[in-house]
PDB file of N, CA and C in Angstrom:
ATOM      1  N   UNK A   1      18.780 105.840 -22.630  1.00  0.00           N
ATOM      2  CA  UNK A   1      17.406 105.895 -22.186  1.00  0.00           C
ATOM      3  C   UNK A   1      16.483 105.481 -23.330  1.00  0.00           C
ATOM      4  N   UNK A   2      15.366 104.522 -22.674  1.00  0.00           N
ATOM      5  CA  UNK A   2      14.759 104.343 -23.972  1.00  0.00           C
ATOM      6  C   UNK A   2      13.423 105.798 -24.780  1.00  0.00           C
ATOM      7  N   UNK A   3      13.189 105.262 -25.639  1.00  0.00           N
ATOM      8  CA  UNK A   3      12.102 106.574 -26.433  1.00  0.00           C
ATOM      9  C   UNK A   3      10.996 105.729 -25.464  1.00  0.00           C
ATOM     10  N   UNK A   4       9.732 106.607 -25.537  1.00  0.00           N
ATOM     11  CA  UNK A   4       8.285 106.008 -24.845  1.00  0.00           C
ATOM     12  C   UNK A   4       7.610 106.295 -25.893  1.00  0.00           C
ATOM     13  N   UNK A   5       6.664 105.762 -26.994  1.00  0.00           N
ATOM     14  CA  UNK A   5       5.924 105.499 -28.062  1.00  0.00           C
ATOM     15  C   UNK A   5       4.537 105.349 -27.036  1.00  0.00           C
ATOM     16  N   UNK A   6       3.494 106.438 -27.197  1.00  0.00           N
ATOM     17  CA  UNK A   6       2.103 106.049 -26.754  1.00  0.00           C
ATOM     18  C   UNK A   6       1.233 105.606 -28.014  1.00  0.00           C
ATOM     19  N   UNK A   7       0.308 104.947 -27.793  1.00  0.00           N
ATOM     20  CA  UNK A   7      -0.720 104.452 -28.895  1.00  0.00           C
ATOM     21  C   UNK A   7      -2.152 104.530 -28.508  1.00  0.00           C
ATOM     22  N   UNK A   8      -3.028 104.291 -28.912  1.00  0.00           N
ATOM     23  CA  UNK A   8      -4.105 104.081 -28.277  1.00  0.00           C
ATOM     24  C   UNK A   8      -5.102 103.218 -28.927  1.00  0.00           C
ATOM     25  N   UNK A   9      -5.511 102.245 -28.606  1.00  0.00           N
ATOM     26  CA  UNK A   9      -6.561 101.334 -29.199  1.00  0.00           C
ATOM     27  C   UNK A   9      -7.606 101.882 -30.182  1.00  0.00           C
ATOM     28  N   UNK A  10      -7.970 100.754 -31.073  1.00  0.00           N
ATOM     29  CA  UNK A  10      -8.948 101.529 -31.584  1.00  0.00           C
ATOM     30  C   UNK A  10     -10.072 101.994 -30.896  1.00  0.00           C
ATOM     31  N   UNK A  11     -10.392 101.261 -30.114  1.00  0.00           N
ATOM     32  CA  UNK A  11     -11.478 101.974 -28.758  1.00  0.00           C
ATOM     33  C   UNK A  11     -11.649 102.385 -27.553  1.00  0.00           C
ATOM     34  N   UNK A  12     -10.238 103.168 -28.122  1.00  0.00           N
ATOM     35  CA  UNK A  12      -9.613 104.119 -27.004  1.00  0.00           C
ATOM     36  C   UNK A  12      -9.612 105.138 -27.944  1.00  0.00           C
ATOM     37  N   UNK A  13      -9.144 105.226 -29.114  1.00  0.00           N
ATOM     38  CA  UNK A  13      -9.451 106.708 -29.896  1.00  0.00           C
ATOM     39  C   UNK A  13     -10.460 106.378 -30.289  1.00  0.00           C
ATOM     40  N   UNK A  14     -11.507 105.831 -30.179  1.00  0.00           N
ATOM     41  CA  UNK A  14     -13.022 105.992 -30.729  1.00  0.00           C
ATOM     42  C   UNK A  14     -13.885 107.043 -29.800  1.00  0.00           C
ATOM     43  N   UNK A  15     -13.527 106.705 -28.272  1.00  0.00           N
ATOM     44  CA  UNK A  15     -13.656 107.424 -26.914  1.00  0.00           C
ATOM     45  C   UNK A  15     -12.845 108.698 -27.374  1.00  0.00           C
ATOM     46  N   UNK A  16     -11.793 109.037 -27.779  1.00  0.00           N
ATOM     47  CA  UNK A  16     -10.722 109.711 -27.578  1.00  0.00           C
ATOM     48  C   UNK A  16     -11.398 111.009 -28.663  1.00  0.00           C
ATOM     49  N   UNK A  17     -12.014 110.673 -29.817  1.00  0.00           N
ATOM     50  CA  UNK A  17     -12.597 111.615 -30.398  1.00  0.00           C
ATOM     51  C   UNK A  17     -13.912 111.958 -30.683  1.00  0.00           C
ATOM     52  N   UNK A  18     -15.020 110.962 -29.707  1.00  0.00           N
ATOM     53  CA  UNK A  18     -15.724 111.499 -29.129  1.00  0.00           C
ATOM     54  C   UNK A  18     -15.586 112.600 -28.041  1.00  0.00           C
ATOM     55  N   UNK A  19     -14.505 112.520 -27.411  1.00  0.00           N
ATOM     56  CA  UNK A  19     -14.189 113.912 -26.226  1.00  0.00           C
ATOM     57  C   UNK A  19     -14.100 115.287 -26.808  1.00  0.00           C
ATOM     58  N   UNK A  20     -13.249 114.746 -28.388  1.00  0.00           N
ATOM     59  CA  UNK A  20     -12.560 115.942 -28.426  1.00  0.00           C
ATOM     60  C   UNK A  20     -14.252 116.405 -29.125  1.00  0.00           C
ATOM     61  N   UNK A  21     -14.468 115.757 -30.137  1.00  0.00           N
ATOM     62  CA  UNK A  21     -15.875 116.282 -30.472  1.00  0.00           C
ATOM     63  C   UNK A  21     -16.769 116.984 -29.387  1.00  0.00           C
ATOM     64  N   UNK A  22     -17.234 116.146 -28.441  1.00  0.00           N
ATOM     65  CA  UNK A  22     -18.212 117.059 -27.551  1.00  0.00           C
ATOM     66  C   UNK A  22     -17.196 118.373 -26.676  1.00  0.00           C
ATOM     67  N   UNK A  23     -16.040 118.253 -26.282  1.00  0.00           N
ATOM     68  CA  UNK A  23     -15.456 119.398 -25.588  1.00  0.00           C
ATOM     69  C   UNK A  23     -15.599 120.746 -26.160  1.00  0.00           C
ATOM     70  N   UNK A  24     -16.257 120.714 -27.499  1.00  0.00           N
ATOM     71  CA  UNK A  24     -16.242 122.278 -27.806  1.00  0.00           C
ATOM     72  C   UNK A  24     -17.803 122.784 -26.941  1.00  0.00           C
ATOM     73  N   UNK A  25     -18.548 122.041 -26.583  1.00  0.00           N
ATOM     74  CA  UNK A  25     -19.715 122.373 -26.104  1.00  0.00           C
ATOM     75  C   UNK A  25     -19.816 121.900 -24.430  1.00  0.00           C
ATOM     76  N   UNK A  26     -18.896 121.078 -23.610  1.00  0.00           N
ATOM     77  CA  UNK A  26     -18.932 120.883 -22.943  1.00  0.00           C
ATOM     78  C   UNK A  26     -17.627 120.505 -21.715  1.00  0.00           C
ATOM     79  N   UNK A  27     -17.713 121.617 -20.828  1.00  0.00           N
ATOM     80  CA  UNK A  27     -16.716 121.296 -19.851  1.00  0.00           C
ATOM     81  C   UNK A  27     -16.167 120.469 -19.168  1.00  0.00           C
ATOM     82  N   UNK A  28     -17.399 119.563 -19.019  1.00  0.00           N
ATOM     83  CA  UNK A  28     -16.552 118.015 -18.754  1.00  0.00           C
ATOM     84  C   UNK A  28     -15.834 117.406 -19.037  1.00  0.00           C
ATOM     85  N   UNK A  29     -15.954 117.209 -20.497  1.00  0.00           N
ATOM     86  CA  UNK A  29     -15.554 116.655 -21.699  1.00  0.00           C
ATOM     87  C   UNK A  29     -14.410 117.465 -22.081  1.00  0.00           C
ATOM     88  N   UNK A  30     -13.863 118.395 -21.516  1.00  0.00           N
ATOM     89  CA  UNK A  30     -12.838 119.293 -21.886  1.00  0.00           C
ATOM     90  C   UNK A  30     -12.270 118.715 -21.119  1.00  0.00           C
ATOM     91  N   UNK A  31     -12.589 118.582 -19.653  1.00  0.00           N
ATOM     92  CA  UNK A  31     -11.538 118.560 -18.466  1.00  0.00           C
ATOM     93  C   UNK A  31     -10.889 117.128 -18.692  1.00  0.00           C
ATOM     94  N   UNK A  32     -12.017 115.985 -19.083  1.00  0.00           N
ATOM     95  CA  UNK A  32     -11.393 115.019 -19.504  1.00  0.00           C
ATOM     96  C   UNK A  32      -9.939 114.481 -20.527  1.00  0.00           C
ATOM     97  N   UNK A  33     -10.365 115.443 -21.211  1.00  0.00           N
ATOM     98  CA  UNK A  33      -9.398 115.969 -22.506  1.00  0.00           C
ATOM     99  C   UNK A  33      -8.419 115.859 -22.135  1.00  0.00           C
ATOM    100  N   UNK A  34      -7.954 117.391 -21.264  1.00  0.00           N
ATOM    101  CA  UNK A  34      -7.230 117.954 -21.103  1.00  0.00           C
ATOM    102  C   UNK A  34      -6.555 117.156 -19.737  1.00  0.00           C
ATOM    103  N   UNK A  35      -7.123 116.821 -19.112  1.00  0.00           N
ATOM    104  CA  UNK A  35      -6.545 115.385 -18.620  1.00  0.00           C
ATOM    105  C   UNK A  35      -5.623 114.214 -19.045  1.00  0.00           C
ATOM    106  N   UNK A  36      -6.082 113.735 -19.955  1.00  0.00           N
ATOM    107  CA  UNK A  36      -5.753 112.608 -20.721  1.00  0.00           C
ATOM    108  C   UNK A  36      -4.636 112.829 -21.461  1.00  0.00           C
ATOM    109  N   UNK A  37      -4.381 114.091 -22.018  1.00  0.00           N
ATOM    110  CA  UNK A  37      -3.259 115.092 -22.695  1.00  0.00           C
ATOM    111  C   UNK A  37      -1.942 114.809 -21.565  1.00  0.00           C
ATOM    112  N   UNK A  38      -2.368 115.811 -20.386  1.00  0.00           N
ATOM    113  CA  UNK A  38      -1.425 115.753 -19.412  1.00  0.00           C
ATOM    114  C   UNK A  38      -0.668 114.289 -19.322  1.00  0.00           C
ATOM    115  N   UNK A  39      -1.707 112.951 -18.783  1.00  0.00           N
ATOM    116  CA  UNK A  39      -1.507 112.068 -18.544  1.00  0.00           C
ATOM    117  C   UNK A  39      -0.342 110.986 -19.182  1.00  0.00           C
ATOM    118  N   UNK A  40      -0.899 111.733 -20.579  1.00  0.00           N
ATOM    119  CA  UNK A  40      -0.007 110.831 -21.642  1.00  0.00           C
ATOM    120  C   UNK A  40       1.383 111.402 -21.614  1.00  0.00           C
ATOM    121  N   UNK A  41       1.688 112.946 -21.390  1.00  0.00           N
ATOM    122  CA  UNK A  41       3.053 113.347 -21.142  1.00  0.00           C
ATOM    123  C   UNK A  41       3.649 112.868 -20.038  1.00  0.00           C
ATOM    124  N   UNK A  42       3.148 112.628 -19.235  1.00  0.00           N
ATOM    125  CA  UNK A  42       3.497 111.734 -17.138  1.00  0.00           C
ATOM    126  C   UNK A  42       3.486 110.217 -17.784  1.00  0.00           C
ATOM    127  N   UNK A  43       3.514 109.697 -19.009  1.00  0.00           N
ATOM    128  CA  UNK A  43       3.728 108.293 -19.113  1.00  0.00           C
ATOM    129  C   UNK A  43       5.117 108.577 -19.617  1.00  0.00           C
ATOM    130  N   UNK A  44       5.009 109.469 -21.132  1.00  0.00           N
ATOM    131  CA  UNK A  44       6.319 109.374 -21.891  1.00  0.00           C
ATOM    132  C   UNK A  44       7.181 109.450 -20.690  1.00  0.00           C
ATOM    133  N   UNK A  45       7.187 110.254 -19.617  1.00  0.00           N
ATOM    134  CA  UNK A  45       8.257 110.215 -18.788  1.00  0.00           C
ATOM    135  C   UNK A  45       8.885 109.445 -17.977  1.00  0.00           C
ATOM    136  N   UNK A  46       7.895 108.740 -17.534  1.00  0.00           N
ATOM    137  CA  UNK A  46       7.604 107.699 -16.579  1.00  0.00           C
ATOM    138  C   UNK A  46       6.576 106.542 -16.802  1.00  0.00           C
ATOM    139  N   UNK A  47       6.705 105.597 -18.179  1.00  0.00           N
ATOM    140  CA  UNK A  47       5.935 104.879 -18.349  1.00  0.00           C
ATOM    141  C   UNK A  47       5.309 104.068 -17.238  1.00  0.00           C
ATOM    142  N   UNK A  48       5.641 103.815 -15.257  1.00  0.00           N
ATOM    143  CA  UNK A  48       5.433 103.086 -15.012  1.00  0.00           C
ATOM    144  C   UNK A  48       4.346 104.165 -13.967  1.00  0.00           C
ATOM    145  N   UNK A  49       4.065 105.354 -14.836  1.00  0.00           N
ATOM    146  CA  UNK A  49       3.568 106.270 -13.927  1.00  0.00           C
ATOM    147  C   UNK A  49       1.929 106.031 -13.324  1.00  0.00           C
ATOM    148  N   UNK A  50       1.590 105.176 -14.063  1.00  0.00           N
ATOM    149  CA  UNK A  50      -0.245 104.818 -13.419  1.00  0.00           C
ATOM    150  C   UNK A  50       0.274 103.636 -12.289  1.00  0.00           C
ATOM    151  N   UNK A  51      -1.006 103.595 -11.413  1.00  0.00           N
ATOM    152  CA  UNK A  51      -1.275 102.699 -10.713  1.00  0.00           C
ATOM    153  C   UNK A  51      -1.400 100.997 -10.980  1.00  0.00           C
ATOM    154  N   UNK A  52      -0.281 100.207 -11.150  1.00  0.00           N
ATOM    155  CA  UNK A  52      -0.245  98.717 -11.652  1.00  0.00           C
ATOM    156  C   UNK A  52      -1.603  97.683 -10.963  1.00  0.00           C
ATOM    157  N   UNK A  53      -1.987  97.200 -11.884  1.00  0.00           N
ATOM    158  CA  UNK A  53      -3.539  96.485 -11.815  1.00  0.00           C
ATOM    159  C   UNK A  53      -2.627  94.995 -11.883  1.00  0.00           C
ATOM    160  N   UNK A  54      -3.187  94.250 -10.469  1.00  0.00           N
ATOM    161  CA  UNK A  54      -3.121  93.151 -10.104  1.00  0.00           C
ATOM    162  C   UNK A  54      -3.225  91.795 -11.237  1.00  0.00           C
ATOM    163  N   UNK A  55      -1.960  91.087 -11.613  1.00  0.00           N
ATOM    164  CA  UNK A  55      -1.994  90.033 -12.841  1.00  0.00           C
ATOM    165  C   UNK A  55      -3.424  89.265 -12.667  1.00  0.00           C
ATOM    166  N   UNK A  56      -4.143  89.051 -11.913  1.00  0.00           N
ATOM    167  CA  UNK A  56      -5.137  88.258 -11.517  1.00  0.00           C
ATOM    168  C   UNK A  56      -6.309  88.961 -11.283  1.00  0.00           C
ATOM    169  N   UNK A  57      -6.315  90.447 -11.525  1.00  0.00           N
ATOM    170  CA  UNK A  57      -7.350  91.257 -11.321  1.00  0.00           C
ATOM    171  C   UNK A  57      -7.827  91.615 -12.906  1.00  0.00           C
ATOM    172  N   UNK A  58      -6.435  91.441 -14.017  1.00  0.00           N
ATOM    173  CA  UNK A  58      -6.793  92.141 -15.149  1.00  0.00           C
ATOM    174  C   UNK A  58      -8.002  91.438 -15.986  1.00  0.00           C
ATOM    175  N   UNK A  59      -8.743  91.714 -16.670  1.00  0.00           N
ATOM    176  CA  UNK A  59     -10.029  91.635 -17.455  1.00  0.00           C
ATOM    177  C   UNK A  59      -9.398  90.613 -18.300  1.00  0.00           C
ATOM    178  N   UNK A  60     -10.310  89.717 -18.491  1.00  0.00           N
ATOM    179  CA  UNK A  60     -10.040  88.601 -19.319  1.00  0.00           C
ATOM    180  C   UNK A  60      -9.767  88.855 -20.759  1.00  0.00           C
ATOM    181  N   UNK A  61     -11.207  89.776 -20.847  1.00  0.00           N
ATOM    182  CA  UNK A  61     -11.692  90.594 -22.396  1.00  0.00           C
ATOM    183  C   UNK A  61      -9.843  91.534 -22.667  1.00  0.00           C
ATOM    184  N   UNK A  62      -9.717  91.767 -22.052  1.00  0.00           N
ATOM    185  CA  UNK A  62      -8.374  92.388 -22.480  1.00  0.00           C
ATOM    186  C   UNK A  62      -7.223  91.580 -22.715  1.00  0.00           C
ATOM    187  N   UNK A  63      -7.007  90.481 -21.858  1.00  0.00           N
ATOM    188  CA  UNK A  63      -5.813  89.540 -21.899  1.00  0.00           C
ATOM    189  C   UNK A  63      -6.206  88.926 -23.443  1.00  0.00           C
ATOM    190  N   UNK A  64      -7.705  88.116 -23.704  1.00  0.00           N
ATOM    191  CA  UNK A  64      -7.495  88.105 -24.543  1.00  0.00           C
ATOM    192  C   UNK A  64      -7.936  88.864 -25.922  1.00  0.00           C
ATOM    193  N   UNK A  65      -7.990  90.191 -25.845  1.00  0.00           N
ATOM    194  CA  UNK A  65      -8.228  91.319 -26.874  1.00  0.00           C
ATOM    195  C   UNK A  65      -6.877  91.471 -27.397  1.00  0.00           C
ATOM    196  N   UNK A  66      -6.137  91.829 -26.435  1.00  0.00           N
ATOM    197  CA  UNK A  66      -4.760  92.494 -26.430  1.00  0.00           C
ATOM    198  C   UNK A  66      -3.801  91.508 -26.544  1.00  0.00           C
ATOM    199  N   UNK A  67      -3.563  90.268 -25.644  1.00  0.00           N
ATOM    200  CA  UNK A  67      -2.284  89.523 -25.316  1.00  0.00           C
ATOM    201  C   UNK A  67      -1.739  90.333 -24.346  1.00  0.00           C
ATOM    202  N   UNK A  68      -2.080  90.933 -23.392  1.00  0.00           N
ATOM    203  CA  UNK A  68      -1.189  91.505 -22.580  1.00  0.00           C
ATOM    204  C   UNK A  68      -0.967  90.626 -20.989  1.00  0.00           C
ATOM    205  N   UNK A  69       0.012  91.086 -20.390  1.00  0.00           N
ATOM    206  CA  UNK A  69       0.349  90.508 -18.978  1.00  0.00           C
ATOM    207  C   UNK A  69       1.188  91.514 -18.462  1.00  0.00           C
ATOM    208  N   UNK A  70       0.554  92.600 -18.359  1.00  0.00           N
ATOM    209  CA  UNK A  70       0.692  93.980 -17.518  1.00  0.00           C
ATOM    210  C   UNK A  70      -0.646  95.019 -17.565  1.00  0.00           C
ATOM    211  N   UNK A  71      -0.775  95.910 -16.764  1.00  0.00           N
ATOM    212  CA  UNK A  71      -2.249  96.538 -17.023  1.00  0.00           C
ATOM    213  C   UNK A  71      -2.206  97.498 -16.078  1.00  0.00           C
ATOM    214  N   UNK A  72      -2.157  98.836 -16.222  1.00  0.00           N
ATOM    215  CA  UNK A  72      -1.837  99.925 -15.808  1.00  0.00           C
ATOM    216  C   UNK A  72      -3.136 101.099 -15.408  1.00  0.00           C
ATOM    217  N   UNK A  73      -3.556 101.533 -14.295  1.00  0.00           N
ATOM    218  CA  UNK A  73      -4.793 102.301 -14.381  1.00  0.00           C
ATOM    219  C   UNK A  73      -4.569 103.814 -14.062  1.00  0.00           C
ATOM    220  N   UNK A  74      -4.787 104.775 -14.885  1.00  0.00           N
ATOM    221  CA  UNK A  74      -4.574 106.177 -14.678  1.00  0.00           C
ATOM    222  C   UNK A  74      -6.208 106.913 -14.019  1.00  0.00           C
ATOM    223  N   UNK A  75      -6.523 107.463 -13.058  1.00  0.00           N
ATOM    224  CA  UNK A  75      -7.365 108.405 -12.628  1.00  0.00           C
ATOM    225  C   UNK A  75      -7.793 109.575 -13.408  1.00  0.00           C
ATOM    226  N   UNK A  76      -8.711 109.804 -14.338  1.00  0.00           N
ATOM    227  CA  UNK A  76      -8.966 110.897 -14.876  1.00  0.00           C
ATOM    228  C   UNK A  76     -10.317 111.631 -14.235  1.00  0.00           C
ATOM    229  N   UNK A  77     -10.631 113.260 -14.421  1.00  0.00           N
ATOM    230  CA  UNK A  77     -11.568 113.670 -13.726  1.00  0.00           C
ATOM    231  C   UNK A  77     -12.675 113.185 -13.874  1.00  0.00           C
ATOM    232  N   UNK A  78     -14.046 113.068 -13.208  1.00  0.00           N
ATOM    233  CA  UNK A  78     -15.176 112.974 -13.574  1.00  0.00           C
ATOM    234  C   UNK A  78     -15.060 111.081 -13.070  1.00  0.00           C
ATOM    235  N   UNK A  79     -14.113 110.727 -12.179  1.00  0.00           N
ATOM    236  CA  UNK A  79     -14.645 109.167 -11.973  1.00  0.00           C
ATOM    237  C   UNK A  79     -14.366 107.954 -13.390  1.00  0.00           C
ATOM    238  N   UNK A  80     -13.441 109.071 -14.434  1.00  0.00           N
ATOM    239  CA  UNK A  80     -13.128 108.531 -15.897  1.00  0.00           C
ATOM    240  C   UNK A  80     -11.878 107.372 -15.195  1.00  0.00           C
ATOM    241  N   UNK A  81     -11.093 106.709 -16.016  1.00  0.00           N
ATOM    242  CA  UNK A  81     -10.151 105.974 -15.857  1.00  0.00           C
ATOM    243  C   UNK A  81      -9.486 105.678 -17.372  1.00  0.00           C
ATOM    244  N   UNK A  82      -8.015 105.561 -17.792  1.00  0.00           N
ATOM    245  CA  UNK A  82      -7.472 105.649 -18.784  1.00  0.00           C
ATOM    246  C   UNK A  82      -6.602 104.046 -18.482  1.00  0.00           C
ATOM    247  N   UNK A  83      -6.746 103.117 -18.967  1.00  0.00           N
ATOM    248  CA  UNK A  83      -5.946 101.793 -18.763  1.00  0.00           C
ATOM    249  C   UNK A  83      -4.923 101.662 -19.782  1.00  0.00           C
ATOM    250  N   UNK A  84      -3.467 101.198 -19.662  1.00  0.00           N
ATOM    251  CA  UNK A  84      -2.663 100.960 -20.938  1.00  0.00           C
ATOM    252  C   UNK A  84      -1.897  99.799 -19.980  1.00  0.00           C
ATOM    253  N   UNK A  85      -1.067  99.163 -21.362  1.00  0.00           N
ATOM    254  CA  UNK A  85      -0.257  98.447 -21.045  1.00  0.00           C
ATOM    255  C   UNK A  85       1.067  98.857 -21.604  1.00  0.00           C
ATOM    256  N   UNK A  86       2.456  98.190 -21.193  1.00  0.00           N
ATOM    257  CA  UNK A  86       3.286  97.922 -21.411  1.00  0.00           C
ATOM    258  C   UNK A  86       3.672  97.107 -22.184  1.00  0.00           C
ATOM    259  N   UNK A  87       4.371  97.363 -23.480  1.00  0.00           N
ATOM    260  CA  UNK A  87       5.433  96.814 -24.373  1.00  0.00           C
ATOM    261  C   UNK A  87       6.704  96.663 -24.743  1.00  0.00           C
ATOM    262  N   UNK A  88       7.827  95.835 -25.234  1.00  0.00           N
ATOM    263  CA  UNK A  88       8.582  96.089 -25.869  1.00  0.00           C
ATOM    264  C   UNK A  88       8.162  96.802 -27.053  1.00  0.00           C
ATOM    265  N   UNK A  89       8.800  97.662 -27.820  1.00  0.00           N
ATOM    266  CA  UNK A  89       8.937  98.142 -29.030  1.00  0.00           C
ATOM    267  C   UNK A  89       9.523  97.519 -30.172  1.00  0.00           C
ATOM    268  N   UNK A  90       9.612  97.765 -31.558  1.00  0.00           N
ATOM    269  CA  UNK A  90      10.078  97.361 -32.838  1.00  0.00           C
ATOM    270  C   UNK A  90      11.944  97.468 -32.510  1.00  0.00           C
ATOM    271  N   UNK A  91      12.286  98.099 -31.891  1.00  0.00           N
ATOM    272  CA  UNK A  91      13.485  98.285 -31.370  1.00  0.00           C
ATOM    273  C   UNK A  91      14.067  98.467 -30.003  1.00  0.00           C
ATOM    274  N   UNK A  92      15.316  97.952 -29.809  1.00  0.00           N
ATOM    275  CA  UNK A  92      15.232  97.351 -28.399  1.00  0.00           C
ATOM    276  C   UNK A  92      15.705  98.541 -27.158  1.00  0.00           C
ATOM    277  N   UNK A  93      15.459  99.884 -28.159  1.00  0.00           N
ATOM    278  CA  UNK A  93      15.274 100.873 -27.366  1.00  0.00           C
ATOM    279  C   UNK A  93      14.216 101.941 -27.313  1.00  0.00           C
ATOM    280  N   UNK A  94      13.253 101.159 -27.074  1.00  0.00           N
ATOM    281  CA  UNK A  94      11.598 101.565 -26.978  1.00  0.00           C
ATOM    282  C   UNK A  94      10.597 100.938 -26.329  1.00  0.00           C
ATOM    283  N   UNK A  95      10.298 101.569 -25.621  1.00  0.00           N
ATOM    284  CA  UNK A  95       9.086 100.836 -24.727  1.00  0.00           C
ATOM    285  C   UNK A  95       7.535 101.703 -25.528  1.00  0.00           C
ATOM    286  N   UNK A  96       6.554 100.554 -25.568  1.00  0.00           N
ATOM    287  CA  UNK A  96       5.280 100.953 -26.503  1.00  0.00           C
ATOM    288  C   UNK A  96       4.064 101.293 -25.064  1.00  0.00           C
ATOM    289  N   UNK A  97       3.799 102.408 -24.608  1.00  0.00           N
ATOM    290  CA  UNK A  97       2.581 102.440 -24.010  1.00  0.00           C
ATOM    291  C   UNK A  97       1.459 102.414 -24.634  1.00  0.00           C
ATOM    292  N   UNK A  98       0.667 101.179 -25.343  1.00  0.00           N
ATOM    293  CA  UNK A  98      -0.533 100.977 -26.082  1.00  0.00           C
ATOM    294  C   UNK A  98      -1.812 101.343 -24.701  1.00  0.00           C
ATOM    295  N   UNK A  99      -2.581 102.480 -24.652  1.00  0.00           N
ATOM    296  CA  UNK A  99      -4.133 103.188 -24.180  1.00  0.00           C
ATOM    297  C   UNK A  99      -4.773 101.749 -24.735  1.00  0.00           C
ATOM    298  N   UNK A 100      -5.163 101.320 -24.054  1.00  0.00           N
ATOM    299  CA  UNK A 100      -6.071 100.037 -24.287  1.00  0.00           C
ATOM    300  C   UNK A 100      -7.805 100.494 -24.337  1.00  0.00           C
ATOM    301  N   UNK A 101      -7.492 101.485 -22.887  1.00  0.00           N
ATOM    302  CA  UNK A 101      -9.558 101.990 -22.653  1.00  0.00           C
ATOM    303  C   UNK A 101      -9.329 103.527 -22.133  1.00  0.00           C
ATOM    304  N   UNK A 102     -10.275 104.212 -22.512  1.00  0.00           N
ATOM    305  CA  UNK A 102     -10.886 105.182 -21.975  1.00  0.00           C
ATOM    306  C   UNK A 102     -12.055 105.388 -20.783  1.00  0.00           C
ATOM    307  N   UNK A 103     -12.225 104.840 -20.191  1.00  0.00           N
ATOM    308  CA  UNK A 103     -13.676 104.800 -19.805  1.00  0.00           C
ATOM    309  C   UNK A 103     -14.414 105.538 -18.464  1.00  0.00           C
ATOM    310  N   UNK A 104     -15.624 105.393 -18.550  1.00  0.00           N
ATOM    311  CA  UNK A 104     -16.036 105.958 -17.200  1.00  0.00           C
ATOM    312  C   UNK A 104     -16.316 105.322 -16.219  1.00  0.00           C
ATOM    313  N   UNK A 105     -16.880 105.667 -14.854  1.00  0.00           N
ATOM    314  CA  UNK A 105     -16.335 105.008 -13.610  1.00  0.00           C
ATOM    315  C   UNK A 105     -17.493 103.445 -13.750  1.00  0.00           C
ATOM    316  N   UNK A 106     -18.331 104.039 -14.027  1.00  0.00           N
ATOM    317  CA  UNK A 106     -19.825 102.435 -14.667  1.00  0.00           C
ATOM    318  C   UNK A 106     -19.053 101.512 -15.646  1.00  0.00           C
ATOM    319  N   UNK A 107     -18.819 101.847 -16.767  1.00  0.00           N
ATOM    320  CA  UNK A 107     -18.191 101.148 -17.501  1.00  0.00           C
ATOM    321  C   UNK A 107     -16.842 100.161 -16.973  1.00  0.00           C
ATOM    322  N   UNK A 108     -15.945 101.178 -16.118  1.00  0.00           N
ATOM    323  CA  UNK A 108     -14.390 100.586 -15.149  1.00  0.00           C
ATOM    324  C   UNK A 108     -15.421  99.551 -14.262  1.00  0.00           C
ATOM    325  N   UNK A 109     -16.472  99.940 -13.458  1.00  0.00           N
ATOM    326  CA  UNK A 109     -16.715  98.871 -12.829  1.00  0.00           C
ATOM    327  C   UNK A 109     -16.969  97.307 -13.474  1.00  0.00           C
ATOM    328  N   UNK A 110     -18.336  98.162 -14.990  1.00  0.00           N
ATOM    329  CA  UNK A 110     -18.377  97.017 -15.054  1.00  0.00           C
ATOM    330  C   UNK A 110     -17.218  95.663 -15.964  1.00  0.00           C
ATOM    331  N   UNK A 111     -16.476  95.977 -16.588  1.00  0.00           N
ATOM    332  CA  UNK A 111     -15.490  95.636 -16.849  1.00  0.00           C
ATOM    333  C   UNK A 111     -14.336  94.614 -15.976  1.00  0.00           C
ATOM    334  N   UNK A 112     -14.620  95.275 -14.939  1.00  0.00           N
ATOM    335  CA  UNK A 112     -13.549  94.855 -13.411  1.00  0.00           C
ATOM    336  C   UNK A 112     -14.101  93.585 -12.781  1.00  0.00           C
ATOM    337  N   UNK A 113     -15.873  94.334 -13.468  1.00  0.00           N
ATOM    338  CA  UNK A 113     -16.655  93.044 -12.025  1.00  0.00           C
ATOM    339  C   UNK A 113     -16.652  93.602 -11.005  1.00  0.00           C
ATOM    340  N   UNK A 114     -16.675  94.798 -10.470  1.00  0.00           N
ATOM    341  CA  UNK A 114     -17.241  95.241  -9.380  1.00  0.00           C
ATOM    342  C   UNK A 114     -18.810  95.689  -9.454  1.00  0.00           C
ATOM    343  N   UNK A 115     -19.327  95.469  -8.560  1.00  0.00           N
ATOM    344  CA  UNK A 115     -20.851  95.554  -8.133  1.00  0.00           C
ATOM    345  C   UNK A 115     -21.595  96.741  -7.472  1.00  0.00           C
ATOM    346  N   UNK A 116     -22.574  97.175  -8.050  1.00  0.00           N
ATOM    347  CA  UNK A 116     -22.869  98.151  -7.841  1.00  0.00           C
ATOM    348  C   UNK A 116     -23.711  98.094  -6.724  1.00  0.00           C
ATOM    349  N   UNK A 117     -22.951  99.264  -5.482  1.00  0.00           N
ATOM    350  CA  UNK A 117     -23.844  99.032  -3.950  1.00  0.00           C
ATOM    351  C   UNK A 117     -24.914  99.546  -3.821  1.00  0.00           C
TER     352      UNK A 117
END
């Protein structure tokens, strides 16, 4: 079986410790947290565990930020969304789940190109 290695972008832990920062004062921001925690243990297990985002749907800004050609979307509370992709690893028994975004449901839209009704 392979190991599952999570990572997270740099502006995905930029998001990532802004949460943890505001969660001492705010419940949202906790639930988010504590979300995202869970989430990342439901990958190690099952890296293919988020919802797979359409090759032709994925964000340009990411294909070319990242180099990726996979794109994965996790549901977090509050309308949040957690995106990663899929890697090989440094060894050929490791798969790399690199957290690409953190974001909230305005930001997922606008990113996606969906339009606000």
């Amino acid at each position: 079986m392979k190991k599952i290695r999570v990572i997270l972008s740099h502006d995905a832990n930029k998001i990532y410790n802004d949460l943890i920062r505001k969660a001492t004062t705010s419940k949202k921001e906790r639930s988010i947290l504590l979300a995202i925690t869970k989430k990342v243990e439901l990958i190690k297990s099952d890296p293919h565990y988020g919802d797979p985002i359409s090759k032709s749907l994925i964000p340009k800004q990411y294909i070319k930020k990242y180099d990726i050609t996979n794109l994965f979307r996790i549901e977090l509370p509050n309308y949040w969304r957690m995106l990663y992709t899929l890697r090989d690893g440094e060894t050929e028994i490791e798969i790399i789940a690199f957290i690409l975004d953190i974001v909230d449901h305005k930001e997922y839209n606008k990113k996606f190109g969906y339009k606000k009704s």
